[in-house]
C-alpha atoms as a PDB file:
ATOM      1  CA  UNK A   1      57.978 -27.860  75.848  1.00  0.00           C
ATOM      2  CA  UNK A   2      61.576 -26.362  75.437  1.00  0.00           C
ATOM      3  CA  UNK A   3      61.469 -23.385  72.998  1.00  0.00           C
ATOM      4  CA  UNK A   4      64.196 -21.176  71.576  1.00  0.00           C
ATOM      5  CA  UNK A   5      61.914 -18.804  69.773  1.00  0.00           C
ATOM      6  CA  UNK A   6      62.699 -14.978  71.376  1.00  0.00           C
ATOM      7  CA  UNK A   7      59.575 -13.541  70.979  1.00  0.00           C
ATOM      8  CA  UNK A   8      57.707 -15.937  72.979  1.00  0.00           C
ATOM      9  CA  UNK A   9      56.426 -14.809  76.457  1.00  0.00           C
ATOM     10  CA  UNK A  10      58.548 -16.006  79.513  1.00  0.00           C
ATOM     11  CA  UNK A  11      56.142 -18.272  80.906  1.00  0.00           C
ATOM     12  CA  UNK A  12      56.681 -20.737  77.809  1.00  0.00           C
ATOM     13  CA  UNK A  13      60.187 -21.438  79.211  1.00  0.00           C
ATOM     14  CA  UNK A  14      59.258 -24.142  81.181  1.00  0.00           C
ATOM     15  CA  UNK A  15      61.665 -27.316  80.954  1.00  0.00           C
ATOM     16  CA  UNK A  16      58.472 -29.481  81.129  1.00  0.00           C
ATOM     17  CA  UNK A  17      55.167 -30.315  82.785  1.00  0.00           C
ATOM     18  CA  UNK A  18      56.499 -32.306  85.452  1.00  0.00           C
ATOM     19  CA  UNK A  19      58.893 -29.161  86.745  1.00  0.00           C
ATOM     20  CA  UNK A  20      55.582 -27.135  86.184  1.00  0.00           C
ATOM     21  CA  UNK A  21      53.400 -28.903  88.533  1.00  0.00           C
ATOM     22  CA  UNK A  22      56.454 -29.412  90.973  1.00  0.00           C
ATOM     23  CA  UNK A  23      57.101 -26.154  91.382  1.00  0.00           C
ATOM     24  CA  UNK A  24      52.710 -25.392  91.629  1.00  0.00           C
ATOM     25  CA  UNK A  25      52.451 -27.786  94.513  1.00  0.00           C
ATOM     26  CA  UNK A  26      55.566 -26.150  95.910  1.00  0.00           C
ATOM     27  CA  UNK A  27      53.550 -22.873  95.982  1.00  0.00           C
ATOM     28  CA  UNK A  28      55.764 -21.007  93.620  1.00  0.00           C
ATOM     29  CA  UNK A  29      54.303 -19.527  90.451  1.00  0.00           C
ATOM     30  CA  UNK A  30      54.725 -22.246  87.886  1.00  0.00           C
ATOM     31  CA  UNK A  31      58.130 -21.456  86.024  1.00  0.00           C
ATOM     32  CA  UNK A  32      59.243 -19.227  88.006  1.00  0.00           C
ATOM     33  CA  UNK A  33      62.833 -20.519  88.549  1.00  0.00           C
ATOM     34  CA  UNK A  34      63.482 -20.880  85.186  1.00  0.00           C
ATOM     35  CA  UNK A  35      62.290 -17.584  84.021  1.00  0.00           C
ATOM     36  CA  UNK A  36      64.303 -16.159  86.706  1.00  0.00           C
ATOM     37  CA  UNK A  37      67.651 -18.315  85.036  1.00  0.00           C
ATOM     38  CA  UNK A  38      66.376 -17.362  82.104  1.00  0.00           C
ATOM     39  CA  UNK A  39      66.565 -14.251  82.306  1.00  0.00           C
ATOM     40  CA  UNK A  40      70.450 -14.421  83.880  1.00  0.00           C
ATOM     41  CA  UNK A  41      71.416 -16.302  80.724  1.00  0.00           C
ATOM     42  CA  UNK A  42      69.791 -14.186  78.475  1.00  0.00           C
ATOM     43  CA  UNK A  43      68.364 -11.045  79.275  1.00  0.00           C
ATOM     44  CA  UNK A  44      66.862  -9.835  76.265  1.00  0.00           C
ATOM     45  CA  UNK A  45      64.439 -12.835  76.452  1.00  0.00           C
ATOM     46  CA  UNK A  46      62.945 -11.393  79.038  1.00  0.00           C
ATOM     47  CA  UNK A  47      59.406  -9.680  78.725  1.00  0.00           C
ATOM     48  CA  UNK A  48      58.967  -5.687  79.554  1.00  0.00           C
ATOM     49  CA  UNK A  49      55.254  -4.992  80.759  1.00  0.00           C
ATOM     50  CA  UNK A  50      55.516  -1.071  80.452  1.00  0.00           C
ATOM     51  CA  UNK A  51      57.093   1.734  79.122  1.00  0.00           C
ATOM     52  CA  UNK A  52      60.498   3.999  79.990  1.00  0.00           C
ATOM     53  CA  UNK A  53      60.139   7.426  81.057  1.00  0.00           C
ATOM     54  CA  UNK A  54      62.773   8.432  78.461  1.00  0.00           C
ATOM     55  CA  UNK A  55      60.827   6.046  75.519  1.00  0.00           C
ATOM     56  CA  UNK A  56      57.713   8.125  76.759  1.00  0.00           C
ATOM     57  CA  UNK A  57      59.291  11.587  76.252  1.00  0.00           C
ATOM     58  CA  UNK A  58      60.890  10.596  72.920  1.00  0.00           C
ATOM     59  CA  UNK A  59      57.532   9.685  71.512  1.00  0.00           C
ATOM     60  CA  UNK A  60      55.987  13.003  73.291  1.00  0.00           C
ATOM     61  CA  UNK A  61      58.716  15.218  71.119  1.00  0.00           C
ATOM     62  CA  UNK A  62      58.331  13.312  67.945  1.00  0.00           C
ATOM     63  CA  UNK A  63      54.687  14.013  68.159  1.00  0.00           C
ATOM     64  CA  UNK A  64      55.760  17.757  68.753  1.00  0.00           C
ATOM     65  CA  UNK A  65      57.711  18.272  65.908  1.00  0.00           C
ATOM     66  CA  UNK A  66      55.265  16.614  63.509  1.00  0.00           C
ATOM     67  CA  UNK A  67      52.613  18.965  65.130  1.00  0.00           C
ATOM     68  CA  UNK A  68      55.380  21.946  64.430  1.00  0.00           C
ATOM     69  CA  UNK A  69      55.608  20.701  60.977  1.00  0.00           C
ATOM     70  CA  UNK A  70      52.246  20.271  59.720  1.00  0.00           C
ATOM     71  CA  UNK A  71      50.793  23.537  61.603  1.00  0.00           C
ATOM     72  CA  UNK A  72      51.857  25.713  58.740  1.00  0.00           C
ATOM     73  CA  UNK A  73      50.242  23.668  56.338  1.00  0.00           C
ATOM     74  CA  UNK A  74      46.672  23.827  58.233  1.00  0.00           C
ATOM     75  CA  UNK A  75      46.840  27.275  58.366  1.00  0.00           C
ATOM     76  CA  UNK A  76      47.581  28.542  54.825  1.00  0.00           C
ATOM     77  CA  UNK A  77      44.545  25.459  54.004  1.00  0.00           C
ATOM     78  CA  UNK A  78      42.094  27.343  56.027  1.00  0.00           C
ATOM     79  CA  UNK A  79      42.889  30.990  54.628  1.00  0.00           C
ATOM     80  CA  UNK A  80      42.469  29.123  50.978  1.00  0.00           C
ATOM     81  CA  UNK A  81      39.573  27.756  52.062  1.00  0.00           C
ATOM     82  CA  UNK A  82      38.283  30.540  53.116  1.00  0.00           C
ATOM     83  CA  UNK A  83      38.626  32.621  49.906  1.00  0.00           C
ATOM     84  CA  UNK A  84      36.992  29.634  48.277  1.00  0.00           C
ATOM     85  CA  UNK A  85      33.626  30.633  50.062  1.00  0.00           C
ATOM     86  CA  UNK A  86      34.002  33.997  49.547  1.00  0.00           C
ATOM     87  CA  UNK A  87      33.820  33.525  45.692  1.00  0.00           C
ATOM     88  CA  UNK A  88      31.475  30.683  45.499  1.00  0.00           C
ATOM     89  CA  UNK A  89      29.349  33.150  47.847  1.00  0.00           C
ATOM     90  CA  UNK A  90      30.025  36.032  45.542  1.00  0.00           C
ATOM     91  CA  UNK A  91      28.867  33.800  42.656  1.00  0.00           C
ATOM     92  CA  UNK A  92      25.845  32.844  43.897  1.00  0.00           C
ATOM     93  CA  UNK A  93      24.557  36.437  44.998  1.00  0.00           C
ATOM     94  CA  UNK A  94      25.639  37.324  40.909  1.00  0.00           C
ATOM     95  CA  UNK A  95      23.433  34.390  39.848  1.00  0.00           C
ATOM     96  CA  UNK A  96      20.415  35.161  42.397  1.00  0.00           C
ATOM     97  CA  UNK A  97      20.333  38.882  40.572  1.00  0.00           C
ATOM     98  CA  UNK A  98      20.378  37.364  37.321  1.00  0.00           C
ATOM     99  CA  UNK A  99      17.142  35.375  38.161  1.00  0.00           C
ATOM    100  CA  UNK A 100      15.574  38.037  39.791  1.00  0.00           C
ATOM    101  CA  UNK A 101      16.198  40.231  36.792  1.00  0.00           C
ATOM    102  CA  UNK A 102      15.083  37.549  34.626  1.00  0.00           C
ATOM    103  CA  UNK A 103      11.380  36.333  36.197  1.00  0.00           C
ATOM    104  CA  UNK A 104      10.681  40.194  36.591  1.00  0.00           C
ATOM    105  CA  UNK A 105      11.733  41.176  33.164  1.00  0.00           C
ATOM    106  CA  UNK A 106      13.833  44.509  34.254  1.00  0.00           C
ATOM    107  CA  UNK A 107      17.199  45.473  35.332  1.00  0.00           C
ATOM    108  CA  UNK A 108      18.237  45.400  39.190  1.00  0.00           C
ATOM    109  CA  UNK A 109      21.096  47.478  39.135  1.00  0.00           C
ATOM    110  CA  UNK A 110      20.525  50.644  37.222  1.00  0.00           C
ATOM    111  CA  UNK A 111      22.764  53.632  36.989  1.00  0.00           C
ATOM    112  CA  UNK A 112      21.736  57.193  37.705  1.00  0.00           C
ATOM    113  CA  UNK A 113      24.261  60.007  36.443  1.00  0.00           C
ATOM    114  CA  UNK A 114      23.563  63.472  38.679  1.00  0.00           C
ATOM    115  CA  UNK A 115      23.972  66.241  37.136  1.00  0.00           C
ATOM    116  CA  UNK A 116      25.905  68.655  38.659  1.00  0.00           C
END
């Protein structure tokens, strides 16, 4: 079950079944030897099970820019959103007087002149 295919996972480097189950009976973790001389022949075979502190903060600050960059964007959204309610509010009071007017057959808004 030799491979040569990087991307497999370490414990598929096992010679063959036989070394398997000799080194199982042995009490060592089956492959172990050869993932270990594996891994001094060609170490970018072997597997990494976690992260680097410096891979961690390199995603952290690309995150931070992106959040620097699109900031801007959300804020000039919500002050055009905002003056979207404002005339769709505006609208509707104009309409509301026109139906009032309307069902009660006189003007709402009259104008006085004073005399003075």
């Amino acid at each position: 079950m030799k491979t040569s295919h990087p991307l497999l996972p370490a414990r598929l480097f096992c010679i063959g079944l036989e070394a398997c189950r000799a080194e199982s009976s042995a009490g060592a973790r089956p492959g172990s030897s050869q993932r270990r001389a594996q891994a001094r022949k060609a170490p970018h075979l072997v597997t990494q099970t976690a992260f680097t502190l410096i891979e961690l903060l390199v995603v952290m600050a690309v995150i931070a820019v992106l959040a620097i960059l699109v900031f801007p964007g959300i804020k000039s959204a919500t002050l055009a959103a905002k003056s979207a309610k404002t005339v769709s509010h505006l609208r509707q009071t104009g309409n509301l007087i026109m139906i009032y007017a309307g069902d009660h057959e006189r003007p709402v808004l009259t104008t006085t002149t004073s005399t003075g």
